[in-house]
Protein backbone atom coordinates (compact mmCIF):
# COMPACT_ATOMS: atom_id res chain seq x y z
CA UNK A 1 0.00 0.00 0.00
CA UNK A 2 1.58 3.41 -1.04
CA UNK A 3 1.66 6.14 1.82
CA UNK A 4 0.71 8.28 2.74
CA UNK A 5 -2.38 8.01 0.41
CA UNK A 6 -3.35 10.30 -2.73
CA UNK A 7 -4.69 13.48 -2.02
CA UNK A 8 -8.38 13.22 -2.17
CA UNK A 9 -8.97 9.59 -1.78
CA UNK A 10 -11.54 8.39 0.51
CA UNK A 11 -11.52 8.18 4.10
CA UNK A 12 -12.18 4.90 5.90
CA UNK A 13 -13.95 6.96 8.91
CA UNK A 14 -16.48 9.18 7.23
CA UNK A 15 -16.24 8.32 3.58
CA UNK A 16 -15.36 11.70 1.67
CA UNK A 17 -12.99 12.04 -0.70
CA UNK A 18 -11.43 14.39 1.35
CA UNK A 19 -7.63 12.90 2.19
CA UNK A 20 -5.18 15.30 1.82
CA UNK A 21 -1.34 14.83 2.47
CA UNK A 22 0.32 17.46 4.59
CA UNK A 23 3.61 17.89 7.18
CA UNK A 24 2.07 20.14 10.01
CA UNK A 25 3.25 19.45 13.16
CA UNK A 26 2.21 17.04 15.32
CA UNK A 27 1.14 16.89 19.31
CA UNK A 28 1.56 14.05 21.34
CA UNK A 29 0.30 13.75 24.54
CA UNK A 30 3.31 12.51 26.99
CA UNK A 31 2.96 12.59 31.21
CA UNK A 32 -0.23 14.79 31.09
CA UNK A 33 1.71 17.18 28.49
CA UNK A 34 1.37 17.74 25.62
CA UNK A 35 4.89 18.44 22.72
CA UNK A 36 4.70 19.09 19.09
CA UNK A 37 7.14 17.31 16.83
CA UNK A 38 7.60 18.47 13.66
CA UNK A 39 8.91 16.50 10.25
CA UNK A 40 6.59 13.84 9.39
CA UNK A 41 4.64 13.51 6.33
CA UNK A 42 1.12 12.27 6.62
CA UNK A 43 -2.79 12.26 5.90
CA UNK A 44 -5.39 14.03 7.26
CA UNK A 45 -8.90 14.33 6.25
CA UNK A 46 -10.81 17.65 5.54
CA UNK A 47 -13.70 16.69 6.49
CA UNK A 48 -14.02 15.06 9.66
CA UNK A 49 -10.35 16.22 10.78
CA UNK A 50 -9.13 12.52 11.46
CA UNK A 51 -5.22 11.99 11.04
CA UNK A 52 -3.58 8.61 9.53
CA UNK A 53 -0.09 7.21 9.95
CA UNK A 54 2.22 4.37 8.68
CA UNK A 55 2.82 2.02 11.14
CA UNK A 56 6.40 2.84 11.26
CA UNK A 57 5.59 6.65 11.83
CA UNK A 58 4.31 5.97 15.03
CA UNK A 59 7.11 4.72 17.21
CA UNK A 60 8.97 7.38 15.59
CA UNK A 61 6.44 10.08 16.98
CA UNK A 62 6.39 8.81 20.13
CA UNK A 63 10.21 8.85 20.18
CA UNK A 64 10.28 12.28 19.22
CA UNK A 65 7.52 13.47 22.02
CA UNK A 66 9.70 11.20 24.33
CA UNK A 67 12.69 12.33 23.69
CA UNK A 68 11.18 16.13 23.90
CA UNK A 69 9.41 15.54 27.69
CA UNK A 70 12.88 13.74 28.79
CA UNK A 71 15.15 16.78 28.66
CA UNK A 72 12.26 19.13 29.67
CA UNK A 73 11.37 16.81 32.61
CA UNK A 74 15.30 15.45 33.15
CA UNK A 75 14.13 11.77 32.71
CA UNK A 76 16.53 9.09 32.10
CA UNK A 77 16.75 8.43 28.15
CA UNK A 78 15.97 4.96 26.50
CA UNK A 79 19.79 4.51 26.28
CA UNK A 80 20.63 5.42 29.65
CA UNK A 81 18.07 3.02 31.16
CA UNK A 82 19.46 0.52 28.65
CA UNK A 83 22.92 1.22 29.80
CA UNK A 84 22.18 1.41 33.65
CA UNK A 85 20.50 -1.93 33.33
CA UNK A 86 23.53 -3.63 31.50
CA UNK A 87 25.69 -1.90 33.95
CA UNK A 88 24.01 -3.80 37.24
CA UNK A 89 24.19 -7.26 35.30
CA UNK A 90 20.69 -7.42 35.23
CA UNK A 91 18.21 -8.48 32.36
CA UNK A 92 15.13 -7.09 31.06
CA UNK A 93 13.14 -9.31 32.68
CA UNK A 94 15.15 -8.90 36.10
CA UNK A 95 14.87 -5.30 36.32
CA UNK A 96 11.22 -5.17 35.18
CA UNK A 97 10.76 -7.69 38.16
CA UNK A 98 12.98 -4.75 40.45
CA UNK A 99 10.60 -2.05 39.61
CA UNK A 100 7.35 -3.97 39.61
CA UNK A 101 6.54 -3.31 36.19
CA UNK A 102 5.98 -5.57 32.80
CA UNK A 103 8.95 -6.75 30.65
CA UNK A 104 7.27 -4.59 27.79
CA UNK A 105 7.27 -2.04 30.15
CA UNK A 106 11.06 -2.03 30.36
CA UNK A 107 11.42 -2.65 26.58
CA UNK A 108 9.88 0.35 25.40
CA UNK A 109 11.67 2.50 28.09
CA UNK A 110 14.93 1.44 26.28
CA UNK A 111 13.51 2.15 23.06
CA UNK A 112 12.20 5.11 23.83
CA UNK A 113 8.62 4.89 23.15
CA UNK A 114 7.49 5.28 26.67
CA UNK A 115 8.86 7.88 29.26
CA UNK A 116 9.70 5.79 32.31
CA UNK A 117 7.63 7.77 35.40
CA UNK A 118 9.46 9.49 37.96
CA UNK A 119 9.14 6.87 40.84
CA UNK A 120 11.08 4.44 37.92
CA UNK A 121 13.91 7.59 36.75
CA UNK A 122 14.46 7.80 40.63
CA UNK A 123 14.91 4.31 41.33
CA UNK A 124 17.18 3.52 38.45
CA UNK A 125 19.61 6.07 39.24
CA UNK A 126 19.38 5.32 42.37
CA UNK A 127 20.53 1.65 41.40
CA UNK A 128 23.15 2.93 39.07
CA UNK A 129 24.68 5.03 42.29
CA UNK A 130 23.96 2.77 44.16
CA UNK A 131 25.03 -1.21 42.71
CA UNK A 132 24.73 -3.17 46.09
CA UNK A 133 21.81 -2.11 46.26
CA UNK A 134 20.82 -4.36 43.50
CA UNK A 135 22.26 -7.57 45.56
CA UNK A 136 19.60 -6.10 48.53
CA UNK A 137 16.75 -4.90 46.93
CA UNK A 138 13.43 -6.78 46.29
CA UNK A 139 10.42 -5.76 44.31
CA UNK A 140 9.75 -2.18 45.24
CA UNK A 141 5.96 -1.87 43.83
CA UNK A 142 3.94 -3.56 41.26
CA UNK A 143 2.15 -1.78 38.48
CA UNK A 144 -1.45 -3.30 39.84
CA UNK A 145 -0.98 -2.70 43.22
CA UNK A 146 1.99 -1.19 45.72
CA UNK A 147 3.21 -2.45 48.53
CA UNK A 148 0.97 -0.18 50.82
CA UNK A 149 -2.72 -1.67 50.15
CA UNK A 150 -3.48 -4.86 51.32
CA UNK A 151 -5.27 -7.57 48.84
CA UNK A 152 -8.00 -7.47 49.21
CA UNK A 153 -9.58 -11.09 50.70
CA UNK A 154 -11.32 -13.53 48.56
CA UNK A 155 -15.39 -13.87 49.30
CA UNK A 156 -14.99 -17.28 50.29
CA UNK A 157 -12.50 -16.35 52.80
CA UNK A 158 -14.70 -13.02 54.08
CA UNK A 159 -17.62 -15.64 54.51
CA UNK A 160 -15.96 -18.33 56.65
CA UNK A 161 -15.19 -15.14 59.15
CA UNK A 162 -19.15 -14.83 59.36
């Protein structure tokens, strides 16, 4: 499939030929912000205002916003994460199981998709300043649910208490 499409070619949300092809820039919502990026070449209808991307274009917005809410919010970049966590031995799957958070999770931190949040940026360069405590530490919180709310008790175990 060619992209971005032809100018006026239909659009698969409200049907008008109304596609047109332009390079205005972009915002993208990051940490309750929101950046504009700039160079990307892409469709947008006239008439009901919806925008359409490659697939590729995406990952390379959201590194751009990313990498744009990083230095204005001094967050660790996907290459410094990537680099701390080599640095303390540890795997993807290791640290992700540190910070409480998915394997994904980590993954698009180092590829700079996702901006890690700044209980995560604290932690990790906290690690990195810090390598014994790597040896020490356990799982600090958990995406779901932290460390400070109890779980909540099944119903079967709530009715044998009655």
């Amino acid at each position: 499939m060619k992209w971005p499409k032809d100018e006026g070619s239909q659009c698969p949300s409200c049907g008008q030929r109304a596609i047109v092809v332009t390079s205005d820039p972009i915002d993208q919502a990051i940490a309750g912000r929101a950046y504009r990026v700039a160079g990307f070449t892409y469709n947008r209808c006239s008439a009901c205002g919806e925008e359409y991307f490659s697939a590729g274009q995406v990952d390379d917005i959201l590194r751009a916003a990313n990498a744009a809410a990083r230095q204005e919010l001094g967050r660790l970049s996907g290459d410094d994460v990537a680099a701390i966590r080599r640095g303390l031995g540890l795997t993807q799957c290791q640290l992700a199981s540190r910070v409480g958070v998915s394997v994904g999770l980590v993954t698009r931190w180092e590829r700079g998709t996702v901006l890690p949040n700044a209980m995560a940026d604290r932690y990790l360069r906290d690690l990195s300043a810090h390598p014994e405590l790597v040896d020490a530490g356990e799982l600090i919180a958990r995406e779901s649910r932290g460390p400070y709310r109890p779980r909540a008790r099944s119903i079967a175990a709530r009715a044998t208490k009655l």
